[in-house]
C-alpha atoms as a PDB file:
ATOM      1  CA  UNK A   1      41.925  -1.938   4.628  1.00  0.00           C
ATOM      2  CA  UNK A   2      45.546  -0.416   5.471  1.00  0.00           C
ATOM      3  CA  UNK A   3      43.907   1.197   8.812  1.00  0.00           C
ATOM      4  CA  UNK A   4      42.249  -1.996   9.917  1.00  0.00           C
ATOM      5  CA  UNK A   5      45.925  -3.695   9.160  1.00  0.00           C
ATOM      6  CA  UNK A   6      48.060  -0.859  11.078  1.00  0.00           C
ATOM      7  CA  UNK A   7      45.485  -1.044  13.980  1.00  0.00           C
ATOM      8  CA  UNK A   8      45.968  -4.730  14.221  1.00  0.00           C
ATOM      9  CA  UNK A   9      49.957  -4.223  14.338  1.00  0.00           C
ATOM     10  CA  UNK A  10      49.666  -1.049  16.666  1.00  0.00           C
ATOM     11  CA  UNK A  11      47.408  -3.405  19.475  1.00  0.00           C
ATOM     12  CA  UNK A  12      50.578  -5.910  19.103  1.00  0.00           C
ATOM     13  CA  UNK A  13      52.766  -3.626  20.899  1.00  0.00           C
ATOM     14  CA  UNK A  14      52.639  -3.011  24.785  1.00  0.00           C
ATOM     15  CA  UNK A  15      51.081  -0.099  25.360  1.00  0.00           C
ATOM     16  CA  UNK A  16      53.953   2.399  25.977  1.00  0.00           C
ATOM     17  CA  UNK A  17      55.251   1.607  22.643  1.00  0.00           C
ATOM     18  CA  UNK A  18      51.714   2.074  21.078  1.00  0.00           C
ATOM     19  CA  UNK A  19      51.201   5.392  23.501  1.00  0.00           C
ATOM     20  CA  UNK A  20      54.672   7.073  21.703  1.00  0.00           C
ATOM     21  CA  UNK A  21      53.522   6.051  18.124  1.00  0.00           C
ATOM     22  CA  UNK A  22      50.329   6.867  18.068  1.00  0.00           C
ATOM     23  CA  UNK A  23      50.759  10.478  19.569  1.00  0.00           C
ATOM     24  CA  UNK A  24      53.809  10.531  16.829  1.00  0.00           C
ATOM     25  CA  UNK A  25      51.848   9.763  14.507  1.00  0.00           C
ATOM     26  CA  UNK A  26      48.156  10.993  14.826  1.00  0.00           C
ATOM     27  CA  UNK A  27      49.122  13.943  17.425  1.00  0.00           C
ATOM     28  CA  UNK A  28      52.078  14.791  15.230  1.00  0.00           C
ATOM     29  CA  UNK A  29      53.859  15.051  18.047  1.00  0.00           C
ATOM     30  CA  UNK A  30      58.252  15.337  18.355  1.00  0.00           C
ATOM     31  CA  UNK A  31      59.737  13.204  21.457  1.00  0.00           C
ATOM     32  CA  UNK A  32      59.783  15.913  23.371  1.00  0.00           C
ATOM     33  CA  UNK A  33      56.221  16.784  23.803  1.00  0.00           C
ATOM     34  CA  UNK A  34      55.221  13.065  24.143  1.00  0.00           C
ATOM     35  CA  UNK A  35      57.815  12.961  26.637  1.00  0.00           C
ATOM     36  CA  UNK A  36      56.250  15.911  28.122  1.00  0.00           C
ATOM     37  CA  UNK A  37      52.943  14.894  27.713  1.00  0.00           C
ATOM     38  CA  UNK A  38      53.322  11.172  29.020  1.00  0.00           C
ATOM     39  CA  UNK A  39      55.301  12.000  31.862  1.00  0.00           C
ATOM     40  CA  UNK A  40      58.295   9.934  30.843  1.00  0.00           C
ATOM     41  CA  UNK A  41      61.900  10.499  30.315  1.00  0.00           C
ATOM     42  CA  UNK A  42      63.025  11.423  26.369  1.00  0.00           C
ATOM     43  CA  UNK A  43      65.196   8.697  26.620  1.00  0.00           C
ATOM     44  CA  UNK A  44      62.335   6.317  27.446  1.00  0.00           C
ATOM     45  CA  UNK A  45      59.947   7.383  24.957  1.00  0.00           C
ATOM     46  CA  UNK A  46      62.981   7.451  22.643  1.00  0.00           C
ATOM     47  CA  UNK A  47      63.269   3.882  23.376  1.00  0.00           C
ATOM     48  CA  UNK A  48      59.780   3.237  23.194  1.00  0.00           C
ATOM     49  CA  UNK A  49      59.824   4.712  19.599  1.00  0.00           C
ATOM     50  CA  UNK A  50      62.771   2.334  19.097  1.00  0.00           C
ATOM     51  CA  UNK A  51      61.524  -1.244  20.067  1.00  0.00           C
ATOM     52  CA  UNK A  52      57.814  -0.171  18.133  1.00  0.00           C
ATOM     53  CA  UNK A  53      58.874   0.311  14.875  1.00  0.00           C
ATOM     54  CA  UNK A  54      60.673  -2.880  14.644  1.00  0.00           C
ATOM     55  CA  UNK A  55      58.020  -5.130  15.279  1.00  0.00           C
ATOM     56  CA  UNK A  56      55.717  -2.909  13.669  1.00  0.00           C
ATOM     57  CA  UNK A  57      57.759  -2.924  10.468  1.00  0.00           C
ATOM     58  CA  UNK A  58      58.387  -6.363  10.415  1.00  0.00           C
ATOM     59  CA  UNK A  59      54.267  -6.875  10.601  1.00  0.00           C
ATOM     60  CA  UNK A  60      53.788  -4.112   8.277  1.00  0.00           C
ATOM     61  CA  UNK A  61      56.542  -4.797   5.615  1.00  0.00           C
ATOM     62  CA  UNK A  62      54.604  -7.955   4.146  1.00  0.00           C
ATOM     63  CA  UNK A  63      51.115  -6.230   3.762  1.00  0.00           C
ATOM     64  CA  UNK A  64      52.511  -3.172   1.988  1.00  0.00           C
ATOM     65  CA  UNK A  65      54.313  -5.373  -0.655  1.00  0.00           C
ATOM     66  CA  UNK A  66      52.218  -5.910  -3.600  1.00  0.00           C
ATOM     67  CA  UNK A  67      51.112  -9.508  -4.610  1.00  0.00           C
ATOM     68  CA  UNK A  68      51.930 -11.237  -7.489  1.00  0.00           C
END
């Protein structure tokens, strides 16, 4: 269930953001090989990283609390 519900919050974000995370996450990747590897700037992808996580915690953050 928690994949299907980070999926769903990962295909949210505009696909740059979702690019960085996902090779951060499931390449285990540092900025600077995503940077490398996407062909971006690190400040970019550093901003990328940035503006994902927000809305990606703010979808995630009720789903991870546990219900009454």
């Amino acid at each position: 269930m928690d994949r299907i519900v980070v999926a769903t919050a990962l295909a949210r974000l505009p696909a740059a953001q979702r690019e960085v995370l996902t090779l951060a996450r499931y390449a285990d990747l540092t900025q600077p090989p995503i940077a490398a590897r996407a062909g971006l700037p690190l400040g970019t992808v550093e901003s990328h990283a940035h503006r994902g996580l927000l809305p990606l915690r703010e979808d995630l953050t009720p789903a991870l609390r546990p219900g009454p």
